[in-house]
C-alpha atoms as a PDB file:
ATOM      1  CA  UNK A   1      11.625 -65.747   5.176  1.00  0.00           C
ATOM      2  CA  UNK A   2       9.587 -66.189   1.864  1.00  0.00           C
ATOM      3  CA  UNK A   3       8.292 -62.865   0.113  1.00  0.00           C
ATOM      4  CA  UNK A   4       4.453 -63.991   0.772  1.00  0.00           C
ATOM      5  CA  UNK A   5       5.376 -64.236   4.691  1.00  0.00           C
ATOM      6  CA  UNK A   6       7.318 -60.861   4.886  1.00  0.00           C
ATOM      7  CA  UNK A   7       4.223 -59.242   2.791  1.00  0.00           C
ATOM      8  CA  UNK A   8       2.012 -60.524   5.274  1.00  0.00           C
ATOM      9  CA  UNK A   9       4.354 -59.627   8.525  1.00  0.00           C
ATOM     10  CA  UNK A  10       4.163 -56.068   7.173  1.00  0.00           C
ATOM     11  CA  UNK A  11       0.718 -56.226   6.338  1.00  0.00           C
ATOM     12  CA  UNK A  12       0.636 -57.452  10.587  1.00  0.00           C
ATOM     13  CA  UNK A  13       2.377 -54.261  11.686  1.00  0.00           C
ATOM     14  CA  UNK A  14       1.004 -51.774   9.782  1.00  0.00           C
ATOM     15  CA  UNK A  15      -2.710 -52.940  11.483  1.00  0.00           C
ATOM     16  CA  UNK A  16      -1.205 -53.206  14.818  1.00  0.00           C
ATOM     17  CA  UNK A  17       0.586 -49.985  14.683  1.00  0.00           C
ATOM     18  CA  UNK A  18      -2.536 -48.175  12.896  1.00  0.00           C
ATOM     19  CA  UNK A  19      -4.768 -49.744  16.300  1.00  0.00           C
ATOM     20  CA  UNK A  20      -2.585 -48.330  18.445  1.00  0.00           C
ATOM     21  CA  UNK A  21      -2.434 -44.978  17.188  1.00  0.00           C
ATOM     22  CA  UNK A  22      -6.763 -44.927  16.160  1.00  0.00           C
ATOM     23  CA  UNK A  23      -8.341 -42.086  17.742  1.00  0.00           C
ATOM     24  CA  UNK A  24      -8.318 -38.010  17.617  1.00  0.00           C
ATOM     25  CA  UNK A  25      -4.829 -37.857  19.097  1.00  0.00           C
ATOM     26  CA  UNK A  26      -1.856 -37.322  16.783  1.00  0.00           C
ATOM     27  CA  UNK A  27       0.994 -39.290  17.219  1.00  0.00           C
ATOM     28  CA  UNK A  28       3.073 -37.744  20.084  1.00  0.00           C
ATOM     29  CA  UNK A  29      -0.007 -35.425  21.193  1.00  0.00           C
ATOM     30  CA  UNK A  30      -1.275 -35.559  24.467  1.00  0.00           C
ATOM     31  CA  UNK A  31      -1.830 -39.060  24.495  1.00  0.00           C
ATOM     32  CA  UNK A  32      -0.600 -40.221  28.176  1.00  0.00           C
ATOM     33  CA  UNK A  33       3.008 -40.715  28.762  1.00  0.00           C
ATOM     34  CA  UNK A  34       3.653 -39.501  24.567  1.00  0.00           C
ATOM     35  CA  UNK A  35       5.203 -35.864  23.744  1.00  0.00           C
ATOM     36  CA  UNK A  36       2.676 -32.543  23.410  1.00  0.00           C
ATOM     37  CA  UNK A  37       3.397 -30.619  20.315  1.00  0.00           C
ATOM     38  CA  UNK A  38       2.622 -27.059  20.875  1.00  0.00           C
ATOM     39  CA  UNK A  39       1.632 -24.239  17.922  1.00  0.00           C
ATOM     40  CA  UNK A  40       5.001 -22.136  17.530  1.00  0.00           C
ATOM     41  CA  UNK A  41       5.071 -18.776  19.530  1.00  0.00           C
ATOM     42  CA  UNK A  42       5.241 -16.464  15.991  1.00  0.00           C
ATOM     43  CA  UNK A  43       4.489 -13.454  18.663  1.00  0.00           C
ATOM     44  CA  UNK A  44       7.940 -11.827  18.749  1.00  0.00           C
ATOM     45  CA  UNK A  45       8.102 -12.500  14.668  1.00  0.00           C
ATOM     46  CA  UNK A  46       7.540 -10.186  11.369  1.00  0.00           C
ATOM     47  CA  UNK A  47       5.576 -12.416   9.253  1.00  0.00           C
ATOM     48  CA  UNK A  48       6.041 -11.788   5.553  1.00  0.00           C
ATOM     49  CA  UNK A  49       3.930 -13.986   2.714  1.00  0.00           C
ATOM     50  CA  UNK A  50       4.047 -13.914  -1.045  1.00  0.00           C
ATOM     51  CA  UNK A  51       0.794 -13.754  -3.045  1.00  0.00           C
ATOM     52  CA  UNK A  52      -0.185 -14.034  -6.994  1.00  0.00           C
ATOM     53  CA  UNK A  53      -2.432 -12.021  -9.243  1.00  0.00           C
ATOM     54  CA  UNK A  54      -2.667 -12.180 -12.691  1.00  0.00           C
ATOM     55  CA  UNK A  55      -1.613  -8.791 -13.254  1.00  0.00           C
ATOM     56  CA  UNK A  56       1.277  -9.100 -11.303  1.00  0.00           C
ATOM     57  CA  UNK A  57       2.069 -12.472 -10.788  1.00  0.00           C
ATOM     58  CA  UNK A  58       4.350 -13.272  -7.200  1.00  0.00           C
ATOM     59  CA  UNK A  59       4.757 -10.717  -5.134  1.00  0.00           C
ATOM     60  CA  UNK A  60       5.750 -10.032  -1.388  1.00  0.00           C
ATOM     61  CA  UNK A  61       3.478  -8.900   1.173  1.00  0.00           C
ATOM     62  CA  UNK A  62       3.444  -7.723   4.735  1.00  0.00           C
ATOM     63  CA  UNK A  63       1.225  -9.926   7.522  1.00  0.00           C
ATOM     64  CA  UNK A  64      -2.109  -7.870   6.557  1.00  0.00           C
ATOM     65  CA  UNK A  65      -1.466  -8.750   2.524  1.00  0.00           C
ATOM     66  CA  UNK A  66      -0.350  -5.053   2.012  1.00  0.00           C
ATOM     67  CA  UNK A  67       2.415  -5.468  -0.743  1.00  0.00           C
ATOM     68  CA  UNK A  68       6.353  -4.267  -0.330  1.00  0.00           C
ATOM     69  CA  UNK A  69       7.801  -2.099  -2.324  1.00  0.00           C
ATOM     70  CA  UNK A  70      11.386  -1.062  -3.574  1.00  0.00           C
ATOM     71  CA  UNK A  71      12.224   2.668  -4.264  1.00  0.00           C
ATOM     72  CA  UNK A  72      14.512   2.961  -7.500  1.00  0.00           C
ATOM     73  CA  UNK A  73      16.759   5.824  -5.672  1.00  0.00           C
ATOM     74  CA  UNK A  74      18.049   3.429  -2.734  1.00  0.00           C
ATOM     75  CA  UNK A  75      20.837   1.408  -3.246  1.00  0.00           C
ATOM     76  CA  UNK A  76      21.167  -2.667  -2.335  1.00  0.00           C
ATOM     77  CA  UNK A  77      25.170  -2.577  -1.912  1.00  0.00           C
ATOM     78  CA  UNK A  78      25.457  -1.545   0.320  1.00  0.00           C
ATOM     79  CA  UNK A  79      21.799  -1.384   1.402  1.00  0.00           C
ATOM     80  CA  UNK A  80      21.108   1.909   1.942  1.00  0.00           C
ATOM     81  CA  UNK A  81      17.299   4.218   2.027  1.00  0.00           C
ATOM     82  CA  UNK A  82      17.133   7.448   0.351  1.00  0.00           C
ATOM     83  CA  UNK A  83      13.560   8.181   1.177  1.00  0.00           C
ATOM     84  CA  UNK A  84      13.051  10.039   4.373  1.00  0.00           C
ATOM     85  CA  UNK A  85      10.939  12.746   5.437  1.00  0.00           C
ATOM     86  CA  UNK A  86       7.935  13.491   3.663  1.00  0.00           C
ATOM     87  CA  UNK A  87       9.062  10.516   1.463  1.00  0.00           C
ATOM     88  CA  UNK A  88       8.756   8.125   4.389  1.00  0.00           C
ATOM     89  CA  UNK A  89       4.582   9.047   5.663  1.00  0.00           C
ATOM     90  CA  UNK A  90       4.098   8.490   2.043  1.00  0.00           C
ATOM     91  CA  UNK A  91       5.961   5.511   1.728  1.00  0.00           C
ATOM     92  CA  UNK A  92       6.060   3.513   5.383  1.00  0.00           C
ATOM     93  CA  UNK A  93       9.672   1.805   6.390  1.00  0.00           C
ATOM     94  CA  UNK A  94       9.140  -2.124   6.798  1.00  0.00           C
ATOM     95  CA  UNK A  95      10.575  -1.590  10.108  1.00  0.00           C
ATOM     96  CA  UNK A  96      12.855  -5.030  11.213  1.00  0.00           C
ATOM     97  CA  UNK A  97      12.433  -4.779  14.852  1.00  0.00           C
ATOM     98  CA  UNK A  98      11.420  -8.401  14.981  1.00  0.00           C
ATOM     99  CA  UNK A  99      12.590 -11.234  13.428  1.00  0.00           C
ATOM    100  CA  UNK A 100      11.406 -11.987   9.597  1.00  0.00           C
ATOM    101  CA  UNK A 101       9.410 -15.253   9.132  1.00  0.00           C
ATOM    102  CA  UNK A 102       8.418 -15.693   5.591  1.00  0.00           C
ATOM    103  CA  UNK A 103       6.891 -18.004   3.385  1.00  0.00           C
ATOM    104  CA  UNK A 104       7.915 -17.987  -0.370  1.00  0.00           C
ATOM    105  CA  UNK A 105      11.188 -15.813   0.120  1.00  0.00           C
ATOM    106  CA  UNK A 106      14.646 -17.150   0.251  1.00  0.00           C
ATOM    107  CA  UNK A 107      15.893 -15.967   4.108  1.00  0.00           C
ATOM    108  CA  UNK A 108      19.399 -15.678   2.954  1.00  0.00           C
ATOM    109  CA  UNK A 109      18.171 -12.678   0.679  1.00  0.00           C
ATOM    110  CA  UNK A 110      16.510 -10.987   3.841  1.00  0.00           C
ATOM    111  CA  UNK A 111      18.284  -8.239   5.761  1.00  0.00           C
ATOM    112  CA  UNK A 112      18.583  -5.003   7.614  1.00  0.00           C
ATOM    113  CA  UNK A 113      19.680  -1.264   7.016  1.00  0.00           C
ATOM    114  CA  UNK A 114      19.742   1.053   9.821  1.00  0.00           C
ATOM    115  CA  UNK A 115      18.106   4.623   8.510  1.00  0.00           C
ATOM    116  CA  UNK A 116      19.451   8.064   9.177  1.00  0.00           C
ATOM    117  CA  UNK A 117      17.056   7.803  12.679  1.00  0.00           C
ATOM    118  CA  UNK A 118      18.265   4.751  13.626  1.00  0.00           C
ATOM    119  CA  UNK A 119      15.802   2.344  13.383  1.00  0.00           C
ATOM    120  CA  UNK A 120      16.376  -1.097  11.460  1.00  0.00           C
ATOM    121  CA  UNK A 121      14.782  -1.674   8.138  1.00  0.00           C
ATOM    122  CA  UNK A 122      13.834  -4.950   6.414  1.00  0.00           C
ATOM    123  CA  UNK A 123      15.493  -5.355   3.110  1.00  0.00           C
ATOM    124  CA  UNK A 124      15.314  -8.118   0.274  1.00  0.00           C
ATOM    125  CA  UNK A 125      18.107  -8.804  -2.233  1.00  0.00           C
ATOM    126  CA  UNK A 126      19.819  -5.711  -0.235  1.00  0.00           C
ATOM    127  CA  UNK A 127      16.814  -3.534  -1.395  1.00  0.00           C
ATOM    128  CA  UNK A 128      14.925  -1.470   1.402  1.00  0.00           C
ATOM    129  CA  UNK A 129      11.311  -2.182   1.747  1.00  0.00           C
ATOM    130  CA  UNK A 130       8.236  -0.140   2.535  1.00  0.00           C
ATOM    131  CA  UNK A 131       4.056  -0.349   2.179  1.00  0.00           C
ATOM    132  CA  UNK A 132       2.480   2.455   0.471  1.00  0.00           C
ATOM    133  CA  UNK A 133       0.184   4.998   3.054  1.00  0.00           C
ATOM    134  CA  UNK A 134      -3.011   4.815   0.165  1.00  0.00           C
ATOM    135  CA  UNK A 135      -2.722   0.346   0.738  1.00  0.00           C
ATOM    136  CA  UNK A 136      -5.743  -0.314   2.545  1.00  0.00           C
ATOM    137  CA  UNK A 137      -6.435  -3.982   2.213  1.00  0.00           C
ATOM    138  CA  UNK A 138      -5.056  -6.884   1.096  1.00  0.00           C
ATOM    139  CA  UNK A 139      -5.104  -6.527  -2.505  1.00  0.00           C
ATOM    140  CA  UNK A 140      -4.524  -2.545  -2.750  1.00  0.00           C
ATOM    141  CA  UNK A 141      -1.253  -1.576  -5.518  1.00  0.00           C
ATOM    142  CA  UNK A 142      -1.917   1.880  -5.850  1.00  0.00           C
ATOM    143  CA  UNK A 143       1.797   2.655  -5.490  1.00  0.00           C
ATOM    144  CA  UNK A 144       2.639   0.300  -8.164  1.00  0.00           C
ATOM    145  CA  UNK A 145       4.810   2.299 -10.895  1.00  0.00           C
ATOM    146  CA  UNK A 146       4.805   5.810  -8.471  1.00  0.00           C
ATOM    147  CA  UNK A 147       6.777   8.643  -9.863  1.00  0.00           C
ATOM    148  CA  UNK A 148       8.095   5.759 -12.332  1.00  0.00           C
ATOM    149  CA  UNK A 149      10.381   4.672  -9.374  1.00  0.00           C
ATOM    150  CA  UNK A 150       8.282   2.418  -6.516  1.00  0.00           C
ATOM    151  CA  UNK A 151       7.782  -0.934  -7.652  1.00  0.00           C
ATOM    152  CA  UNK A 152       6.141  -4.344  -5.825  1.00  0.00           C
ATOM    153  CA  UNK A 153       8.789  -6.515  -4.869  1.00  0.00           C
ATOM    154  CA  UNK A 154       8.785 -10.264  -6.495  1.00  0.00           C
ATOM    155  CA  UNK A 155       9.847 -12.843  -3.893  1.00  0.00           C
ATOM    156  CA  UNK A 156      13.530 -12.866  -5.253  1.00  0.00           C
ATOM    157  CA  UNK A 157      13.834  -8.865  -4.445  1.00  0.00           C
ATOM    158  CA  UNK A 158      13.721  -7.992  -7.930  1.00  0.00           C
ATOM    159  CA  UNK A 159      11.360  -4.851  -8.859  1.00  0.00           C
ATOM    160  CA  UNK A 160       7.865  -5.866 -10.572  1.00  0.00           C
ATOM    161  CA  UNK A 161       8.111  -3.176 -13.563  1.00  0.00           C
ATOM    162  CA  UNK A 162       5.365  -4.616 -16.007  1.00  0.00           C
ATOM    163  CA  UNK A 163       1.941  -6.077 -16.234  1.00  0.00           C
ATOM    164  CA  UNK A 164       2.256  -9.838 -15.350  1.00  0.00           C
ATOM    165  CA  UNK A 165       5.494 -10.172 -12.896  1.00  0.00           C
ATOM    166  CA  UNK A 166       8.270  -9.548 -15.997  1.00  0.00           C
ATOM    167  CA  UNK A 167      11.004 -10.276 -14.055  1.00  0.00           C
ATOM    168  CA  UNK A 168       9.112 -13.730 -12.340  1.00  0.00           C
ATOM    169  CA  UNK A 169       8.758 -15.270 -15.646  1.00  0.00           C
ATOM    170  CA  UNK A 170      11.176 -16.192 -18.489  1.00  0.00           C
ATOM    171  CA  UNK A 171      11.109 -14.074 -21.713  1.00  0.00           C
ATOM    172  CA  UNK A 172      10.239 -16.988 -24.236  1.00  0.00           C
ATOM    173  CA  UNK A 173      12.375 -15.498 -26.944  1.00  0.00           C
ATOM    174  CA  UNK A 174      15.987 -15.392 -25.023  1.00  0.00           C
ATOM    175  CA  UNK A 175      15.006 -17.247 -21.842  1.00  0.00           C
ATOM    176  CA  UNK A 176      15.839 -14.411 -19.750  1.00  0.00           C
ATOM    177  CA  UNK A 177      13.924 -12.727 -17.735  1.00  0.00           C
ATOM    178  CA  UNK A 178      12.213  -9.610 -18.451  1.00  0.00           C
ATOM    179  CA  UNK A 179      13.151  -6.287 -17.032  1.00  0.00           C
ATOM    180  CA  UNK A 180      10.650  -3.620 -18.422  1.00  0.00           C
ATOM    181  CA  UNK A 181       7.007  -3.789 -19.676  1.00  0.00           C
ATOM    182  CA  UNK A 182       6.682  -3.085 -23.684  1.00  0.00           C
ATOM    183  CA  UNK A 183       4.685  -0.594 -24.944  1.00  0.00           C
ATOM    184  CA  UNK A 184       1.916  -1.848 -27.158  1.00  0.00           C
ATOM    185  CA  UNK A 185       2.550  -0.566 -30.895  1.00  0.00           C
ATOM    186  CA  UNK A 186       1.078   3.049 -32.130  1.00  0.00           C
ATOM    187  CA  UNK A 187       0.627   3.853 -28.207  1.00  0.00           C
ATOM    188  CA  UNK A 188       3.625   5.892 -26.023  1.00  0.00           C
ATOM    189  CA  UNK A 189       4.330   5.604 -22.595  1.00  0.00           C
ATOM    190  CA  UNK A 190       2.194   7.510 -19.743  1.00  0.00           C
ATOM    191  CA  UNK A 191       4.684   9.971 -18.769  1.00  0.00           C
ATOM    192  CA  UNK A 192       6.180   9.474 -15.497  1.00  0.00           C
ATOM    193  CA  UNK A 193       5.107  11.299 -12.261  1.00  0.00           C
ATOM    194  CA  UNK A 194       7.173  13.501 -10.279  1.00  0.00           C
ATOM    195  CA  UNK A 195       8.566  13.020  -7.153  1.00  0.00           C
ATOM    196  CA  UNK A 196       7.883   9.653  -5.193  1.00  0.00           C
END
């Protein structure tokens, strides 16, 4: 077959199979006889998402757009929480008593810990994760930097300690990334706050 005929076979098809699939049903929808795709039952799921702000670049976030954070006293091998009590009203468990769908974070870096009551915990990069009691809404931080030890978690589990997502982006000058903000010169550091 010349090139010219084979152009124009293909040419053939692709009208014939676009007429037969014309109309408001998708292929495979509930056209007679074809397959029904149905929307995925997320019901019985925990759905996590990541979000970007120019302050803190990519960060994780609970179903509502709350942000997770990671306490600098708990450990990630193994996982383990060290904020119970008072600790946890302030600062709420992500509990894992679903499954964790998310969007933007590696699943092989999502976990569990089971906490001194027994209940399961989500964790990222082995680090336990909670939502701040003073969140609100979707877009709310105020726990960012708490006690200098509660930080937003960036979708690879690392701790957001800076303005702009330090550990998210690479430091220009060594192409590593960033682990703590800098201090602008002739200014010191706020002093960190007690407790958590």
């Amino acid at each position: 077959m010349r090139r010219g005929q084979a152009i124009t076979a293909l040419a053939a098809l692709a009208v014939s199979l676009t007429a037969c699939g014309s109309g408001s049903t998708p292929p495979g929808g509930a056209a007679t006889g074809g397959l029904q795709a149905k929307n995925a039952d997320l019901a019985g799921s925990m759905m996590l998402f990541i979000a970007n702000t120019d302050q803190m670049g990519w960060f994780v976030t609970d179903g509502d757009g709350l942000p997770l954070y990671r306490f600098d006293k708990d450990t990630p091998k193994p996982s383990k929480s060290n904020c119970e009590g008072e600790c946890a009203k302030a600062w709420k468990p992500v509990l894992a008593d679903k499954p964790a769908m998310a969007t933007g974070v590696d699943p092989i870096s999502m976990g569990t810990v089971t906490r001194a009551d027994g209940t399961k915990q989500l964790t990222i990069a082995g680090y336990p994760q909670y939502t701040y009691a003073e969140d609100k809404a979707a877009g709310d931080m105020k726990g960012q930097g708490k006690g200098g030890t509660w930080w937003v978690t960036a979708p690879n589990g690392a701790k957001i300690t800076g303005g702009k997502a330090q550990n998210n982006t690479q430091n220009k000058s060594s192409g590593t990334p960033g682990t703590s903000p800098t201090t602008p010169a002739g200014q010191t550091p706020p002093p960190a706050a007690p407790g958590y």
